[in-house]
Protein backbone atom coordinates (compact mmCIF):
# COMPACT_ATOMS: atom_id res chain seq x y z
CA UNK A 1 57.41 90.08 140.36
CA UNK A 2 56.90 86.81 142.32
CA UNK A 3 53.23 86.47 143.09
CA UNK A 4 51.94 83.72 145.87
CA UNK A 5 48.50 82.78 146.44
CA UNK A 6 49.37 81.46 150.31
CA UNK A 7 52.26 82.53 153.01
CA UNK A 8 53.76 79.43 152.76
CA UNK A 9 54.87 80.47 149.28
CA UNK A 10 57.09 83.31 150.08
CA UNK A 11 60.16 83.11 151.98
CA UNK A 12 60.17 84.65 155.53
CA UNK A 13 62.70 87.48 155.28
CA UNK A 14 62.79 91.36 156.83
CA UNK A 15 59.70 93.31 154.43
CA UNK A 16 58.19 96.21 154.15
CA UNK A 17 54.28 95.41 152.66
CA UNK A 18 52.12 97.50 151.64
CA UNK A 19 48.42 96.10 152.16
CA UNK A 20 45.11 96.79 150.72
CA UNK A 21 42.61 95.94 147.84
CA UNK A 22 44.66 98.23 145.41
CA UNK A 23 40.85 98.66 142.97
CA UNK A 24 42.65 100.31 139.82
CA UNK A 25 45.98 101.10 141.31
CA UNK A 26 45.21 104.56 141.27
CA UNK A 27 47.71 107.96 142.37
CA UNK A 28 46.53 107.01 146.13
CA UNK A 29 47.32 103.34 145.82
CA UNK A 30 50.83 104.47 144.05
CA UNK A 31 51.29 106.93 147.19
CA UNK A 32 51.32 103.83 149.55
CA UNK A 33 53.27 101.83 147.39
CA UNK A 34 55.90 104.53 147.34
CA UNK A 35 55.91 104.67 150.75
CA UNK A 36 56.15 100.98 151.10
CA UNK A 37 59.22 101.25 149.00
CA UNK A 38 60.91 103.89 150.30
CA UNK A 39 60.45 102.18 154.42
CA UNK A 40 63.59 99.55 153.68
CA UNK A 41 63.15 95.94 153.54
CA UNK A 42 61.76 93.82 150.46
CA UNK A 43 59.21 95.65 149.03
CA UNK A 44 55.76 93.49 148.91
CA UNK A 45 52.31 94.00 148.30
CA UNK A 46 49.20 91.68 150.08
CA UNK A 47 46.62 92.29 148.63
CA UNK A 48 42.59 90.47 148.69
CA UNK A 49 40.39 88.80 145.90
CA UNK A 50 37.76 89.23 145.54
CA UNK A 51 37.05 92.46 146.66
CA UNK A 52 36.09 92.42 150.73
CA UNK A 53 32.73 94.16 149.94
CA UNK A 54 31.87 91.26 147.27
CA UNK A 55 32.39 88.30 149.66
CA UNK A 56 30.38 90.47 152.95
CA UNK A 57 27.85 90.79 150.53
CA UNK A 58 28.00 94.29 148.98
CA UNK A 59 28.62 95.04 145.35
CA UNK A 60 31.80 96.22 143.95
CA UNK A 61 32.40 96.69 139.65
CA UNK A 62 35.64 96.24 139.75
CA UNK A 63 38.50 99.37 137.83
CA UNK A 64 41.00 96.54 136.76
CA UNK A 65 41.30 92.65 136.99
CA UNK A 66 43.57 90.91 139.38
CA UNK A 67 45.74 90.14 136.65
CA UNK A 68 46.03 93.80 135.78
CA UNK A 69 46.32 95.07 139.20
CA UNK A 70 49.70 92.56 139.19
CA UNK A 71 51.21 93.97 136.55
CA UNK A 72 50.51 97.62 137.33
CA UNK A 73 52.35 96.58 140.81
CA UNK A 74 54.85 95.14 139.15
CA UNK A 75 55.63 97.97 137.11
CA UNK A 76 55.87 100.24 140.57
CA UNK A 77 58.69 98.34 141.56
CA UNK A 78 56.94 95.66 144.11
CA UNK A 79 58.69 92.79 144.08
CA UNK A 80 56.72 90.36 145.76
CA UNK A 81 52.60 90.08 146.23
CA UNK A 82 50.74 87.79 148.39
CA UNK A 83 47.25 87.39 147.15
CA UNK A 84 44.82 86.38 149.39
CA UNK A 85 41.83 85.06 148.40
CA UNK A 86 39.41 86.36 150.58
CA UNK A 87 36.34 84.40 152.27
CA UNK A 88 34.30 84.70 155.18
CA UNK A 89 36.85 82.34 156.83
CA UNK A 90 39.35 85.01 156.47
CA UNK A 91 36.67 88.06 157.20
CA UNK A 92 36.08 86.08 160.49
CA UNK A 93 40.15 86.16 161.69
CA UNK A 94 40.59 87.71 164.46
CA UNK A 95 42.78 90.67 163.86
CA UNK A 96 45.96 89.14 165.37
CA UNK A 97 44.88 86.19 164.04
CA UNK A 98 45.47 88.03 160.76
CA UNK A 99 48.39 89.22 161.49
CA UNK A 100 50.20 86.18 162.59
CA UNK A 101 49.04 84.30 159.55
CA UNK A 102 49.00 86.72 156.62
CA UNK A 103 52.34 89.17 158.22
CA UNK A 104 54.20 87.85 160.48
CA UNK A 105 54.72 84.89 159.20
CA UNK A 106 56.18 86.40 156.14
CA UNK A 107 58.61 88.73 157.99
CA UNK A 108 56.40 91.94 158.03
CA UNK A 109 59.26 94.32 159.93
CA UNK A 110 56.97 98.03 158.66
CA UNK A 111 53.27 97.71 157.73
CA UNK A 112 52.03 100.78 155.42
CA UNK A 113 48.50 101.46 154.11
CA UNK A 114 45.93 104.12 153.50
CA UNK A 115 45.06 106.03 156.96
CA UNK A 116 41.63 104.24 156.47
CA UNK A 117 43.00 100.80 156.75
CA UNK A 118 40.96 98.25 158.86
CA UNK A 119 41.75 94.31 159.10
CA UNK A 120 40.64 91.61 161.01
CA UNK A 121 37.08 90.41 162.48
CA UNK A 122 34.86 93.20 162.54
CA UNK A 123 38.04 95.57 161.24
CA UNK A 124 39.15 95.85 164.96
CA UNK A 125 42.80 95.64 163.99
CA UNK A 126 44.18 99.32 163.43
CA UNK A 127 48.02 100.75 163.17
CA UNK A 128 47.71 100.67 167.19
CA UNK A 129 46.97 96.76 167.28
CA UNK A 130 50.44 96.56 164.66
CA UNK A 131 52.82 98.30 166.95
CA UNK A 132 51.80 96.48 170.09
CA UNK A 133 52.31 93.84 167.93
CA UNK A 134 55.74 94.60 167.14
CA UNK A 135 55.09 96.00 163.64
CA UNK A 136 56.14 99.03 162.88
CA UNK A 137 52.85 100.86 161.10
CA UNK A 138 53.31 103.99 158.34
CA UNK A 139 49.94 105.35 157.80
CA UNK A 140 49.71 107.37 154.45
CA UNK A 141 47.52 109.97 154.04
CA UNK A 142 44.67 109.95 151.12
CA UNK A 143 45.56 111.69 148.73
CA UNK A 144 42.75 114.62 148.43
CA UNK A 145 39.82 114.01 145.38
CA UNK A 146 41.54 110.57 144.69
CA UNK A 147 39.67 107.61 145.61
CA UNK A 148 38.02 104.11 143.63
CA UNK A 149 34.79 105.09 144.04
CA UNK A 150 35.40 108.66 142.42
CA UNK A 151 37.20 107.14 139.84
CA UNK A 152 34.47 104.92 139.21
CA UNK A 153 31.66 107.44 139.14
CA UNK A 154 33.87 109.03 136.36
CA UNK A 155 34.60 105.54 134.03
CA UNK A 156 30.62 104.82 134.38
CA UNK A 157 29.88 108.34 132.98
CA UNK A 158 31.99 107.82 130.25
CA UNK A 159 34.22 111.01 131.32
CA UNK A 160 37.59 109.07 130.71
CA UNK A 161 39.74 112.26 130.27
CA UNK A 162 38.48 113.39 133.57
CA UNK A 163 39.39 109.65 135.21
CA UNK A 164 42.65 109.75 133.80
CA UNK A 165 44.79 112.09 136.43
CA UNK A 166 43.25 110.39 139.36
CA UNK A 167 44.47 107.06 137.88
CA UNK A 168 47.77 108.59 137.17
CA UNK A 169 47.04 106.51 133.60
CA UNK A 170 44.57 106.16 131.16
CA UNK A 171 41.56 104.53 132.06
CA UNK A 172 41.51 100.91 130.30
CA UNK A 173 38.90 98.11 128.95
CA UNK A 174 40.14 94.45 129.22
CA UNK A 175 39.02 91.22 128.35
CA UNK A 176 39.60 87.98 125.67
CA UNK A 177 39.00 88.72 122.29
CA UNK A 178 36.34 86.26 120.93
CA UNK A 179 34.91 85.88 118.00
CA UNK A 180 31.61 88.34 116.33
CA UNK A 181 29.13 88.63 113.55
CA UNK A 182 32.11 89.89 111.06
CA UNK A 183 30.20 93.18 110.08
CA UNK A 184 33.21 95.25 110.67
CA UNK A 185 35.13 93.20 108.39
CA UNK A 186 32.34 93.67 105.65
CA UNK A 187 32.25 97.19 106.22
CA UNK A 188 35.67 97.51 105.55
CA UNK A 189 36.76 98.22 109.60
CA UNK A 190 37.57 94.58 111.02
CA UNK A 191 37.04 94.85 115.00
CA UNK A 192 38.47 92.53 117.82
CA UNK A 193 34.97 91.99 119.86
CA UNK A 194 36.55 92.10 123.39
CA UNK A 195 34.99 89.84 126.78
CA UNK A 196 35.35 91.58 129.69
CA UNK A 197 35.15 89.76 133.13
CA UNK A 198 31.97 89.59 134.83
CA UNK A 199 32.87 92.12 137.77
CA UNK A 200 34.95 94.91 135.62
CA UNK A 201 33.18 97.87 135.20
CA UNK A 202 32.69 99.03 131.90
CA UNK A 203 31.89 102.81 130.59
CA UNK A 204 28.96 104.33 129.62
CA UNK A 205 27.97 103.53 126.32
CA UNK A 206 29.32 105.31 123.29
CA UNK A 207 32.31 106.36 120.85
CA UNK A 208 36.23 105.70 121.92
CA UNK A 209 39.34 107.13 121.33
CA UNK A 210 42.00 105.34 122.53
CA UNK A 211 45.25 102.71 121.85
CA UNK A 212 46.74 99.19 122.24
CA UNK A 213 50.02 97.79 121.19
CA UNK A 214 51.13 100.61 120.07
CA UNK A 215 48.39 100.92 117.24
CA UNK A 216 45.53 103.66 117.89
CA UNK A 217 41.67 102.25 118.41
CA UNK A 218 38.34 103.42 117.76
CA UNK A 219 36.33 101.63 119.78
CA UNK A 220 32.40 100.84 120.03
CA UNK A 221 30.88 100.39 123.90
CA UNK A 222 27.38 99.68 123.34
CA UNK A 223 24.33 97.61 121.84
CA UNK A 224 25.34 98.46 118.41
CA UNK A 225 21.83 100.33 117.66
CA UNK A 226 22.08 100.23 114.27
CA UNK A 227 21.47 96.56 114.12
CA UNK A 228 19.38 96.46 116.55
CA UNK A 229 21.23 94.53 118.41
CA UNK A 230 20.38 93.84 122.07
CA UNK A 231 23.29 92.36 124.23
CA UNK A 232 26.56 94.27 124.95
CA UNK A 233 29.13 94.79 122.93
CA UNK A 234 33.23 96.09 123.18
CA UNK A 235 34.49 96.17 119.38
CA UNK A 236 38.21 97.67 119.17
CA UNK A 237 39.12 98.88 115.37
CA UNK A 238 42.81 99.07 115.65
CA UNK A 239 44.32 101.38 113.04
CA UNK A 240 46.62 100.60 110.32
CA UNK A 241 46.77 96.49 111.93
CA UNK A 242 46.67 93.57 109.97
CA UNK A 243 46.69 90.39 112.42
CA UNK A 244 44.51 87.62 114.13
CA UNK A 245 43.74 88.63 117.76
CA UNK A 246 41.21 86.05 118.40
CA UNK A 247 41.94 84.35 121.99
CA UNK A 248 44.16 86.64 123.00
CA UNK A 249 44.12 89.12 125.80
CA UNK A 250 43.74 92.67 125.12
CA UNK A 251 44.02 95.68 127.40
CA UNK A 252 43.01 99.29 125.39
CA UNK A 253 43.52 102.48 126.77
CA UNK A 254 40.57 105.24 127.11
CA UNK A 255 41.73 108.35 125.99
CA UNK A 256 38.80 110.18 124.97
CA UNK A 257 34.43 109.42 124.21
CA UNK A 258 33.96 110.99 121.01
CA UNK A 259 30.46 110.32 120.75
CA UNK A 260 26.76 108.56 121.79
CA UNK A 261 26.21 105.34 119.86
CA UNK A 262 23.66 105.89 116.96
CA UNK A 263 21.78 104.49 114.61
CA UNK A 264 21.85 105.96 110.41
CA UNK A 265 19.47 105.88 107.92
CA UNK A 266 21.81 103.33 105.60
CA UNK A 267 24.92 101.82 105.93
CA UNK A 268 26.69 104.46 103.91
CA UNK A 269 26.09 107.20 106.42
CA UNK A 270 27.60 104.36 109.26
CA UNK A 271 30.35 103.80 107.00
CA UNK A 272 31.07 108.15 106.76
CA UNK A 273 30.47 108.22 110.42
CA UNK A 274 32.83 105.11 111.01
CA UNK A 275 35.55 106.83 109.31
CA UNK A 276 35.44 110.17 111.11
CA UNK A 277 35.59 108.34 114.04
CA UNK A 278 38.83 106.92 112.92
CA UNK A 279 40.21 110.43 111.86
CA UNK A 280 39.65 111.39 115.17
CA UNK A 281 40.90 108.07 117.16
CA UNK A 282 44.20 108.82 114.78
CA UNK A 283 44.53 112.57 116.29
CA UNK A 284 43.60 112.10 119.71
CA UNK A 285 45.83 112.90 122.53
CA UNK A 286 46.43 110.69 125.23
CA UNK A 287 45.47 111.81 128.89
């Protein structure tokens, strides 16, 4: 998938786009993109970052970085994306303004998006605005129960079985693996300590089943109480690996919270718990 950061970028040809912020590219985002798709021309995707709410000074945690919203797209079949990094300069455009710089000039011939969709200063541009403008507008319905702020109710709770439908996919931690304080290694379970971005929301603290390149993980969320440790920590034990993963990206699935975080009474009893965790990380099923 070809992925531009301004118009200029991208060739001005007959498209179909599908537009929106896309948060976690969940079964309501797919719906539009399916849509989008199925309307004719060269499927594309514009799409905003940071989130809109960040910049006009709410606050969003986001489901997925940009880099992983792009290759979930990708992997729906969109075959172009225009990402537009979004200011107030851009907030303030007018709404034809918008669409003469960000659509038109592209070759937007069918504009489809979520039957909430808004654009422009003051989100005064609607589907109306479009088809005086000579763009043909497909509004899609949202898709009942489904939406980012649901889904992120769900991943802050920890309930990442329940998230997992309304994604359409497991939910996922991401980040650069960096380096630790080796006490997995000691212990006899070597971790990758994962970094996530700032902004990406991360679940409740506790016990993870879950996967990543093809290898099961039991993974840590948490302030590793045993230790006493105070700042956050993401450690992935992936099973039966042998590797270096340090300054690499990693992106592990969810699949199920097994468990609080705890402290023991000795190191033995972390070690027993440590390895029931793994027993279960090897059976569990993914959503």
């Amino acid at each position: 998938m070809k992925v531009a950061r301004v118009p200029s970028e991208l060739e001005r040809q007959p498209r179909a786009i599908a537009i929106g912020t896309f948060d976690g590219v969940h079964l309501g985002h797919r719906a539009v993109v399916e849509a989008m798709r199925a309307a004719g021309p060269l499927a594309t995707v514009v799409t905003f970052d940071p989130h809109p709410r960040e910049v006009l000074g709410g606050q969003v945690v986001a489901l997925a970085t940009l880099e992983r919203r792009l290759e979930l797209l990708a992997d729906l079949g969109v075959e172009e994306t225009l990402v537009v990094p979004f200011t107030r300069e851009v907030a303030a455009l007018e709404a034809e303004a918008f669409v003469d710089q960000y659509l038109r000039s592209i070759g937007a011939e069918v504009v489809v998006a979520g039957d909430a969709f808004r654009f422009g200063r003051e989100r005064r541009g609607d589907f109306a605005l479009l088809e005086q403008l000579g763009i043909r507008a497909e509004i899609v319905p949202l898709v009942e129960g489904i939406s980012s702020s649901r889904i992120r109710t769900l991943v802050a709770a920890g309930e990442v079985r329940a998230a997992a439908p309304l994604l359409g996919r497991p939910v996922e931690v991401e980040g650069m693996v960096v380096s630790g304080d080796a006490r997995g290694e000691w212990l006899g379970f070597p971790t990758a300590n994962i970094e996530p971005e700032a902004r990406l929301l991360v679940p409740s603290y506790g016990i993870y089943a879950g996967a990543t390149r093809g290898h099961r993980v039991a993974m840590s969320i948490g302030v590793n109480p045993h230790y006493g440790a105070g700042e956050q920590r993401l450690e992935a034990f992936l099973l039966d690996f042998e590797g270096d993963l340090y300054g690499e990206r990693l992106v592990v699935e969810l699949w199920e919270r097994l468990r609080d975080e705890a402290s023991f009474g000795s190191e033995a009893e972390l070690v027993a718990q440590i390895g029931r965790d793994v027993e279960q990380a090897r059976a569990a099923v993914r959503p």
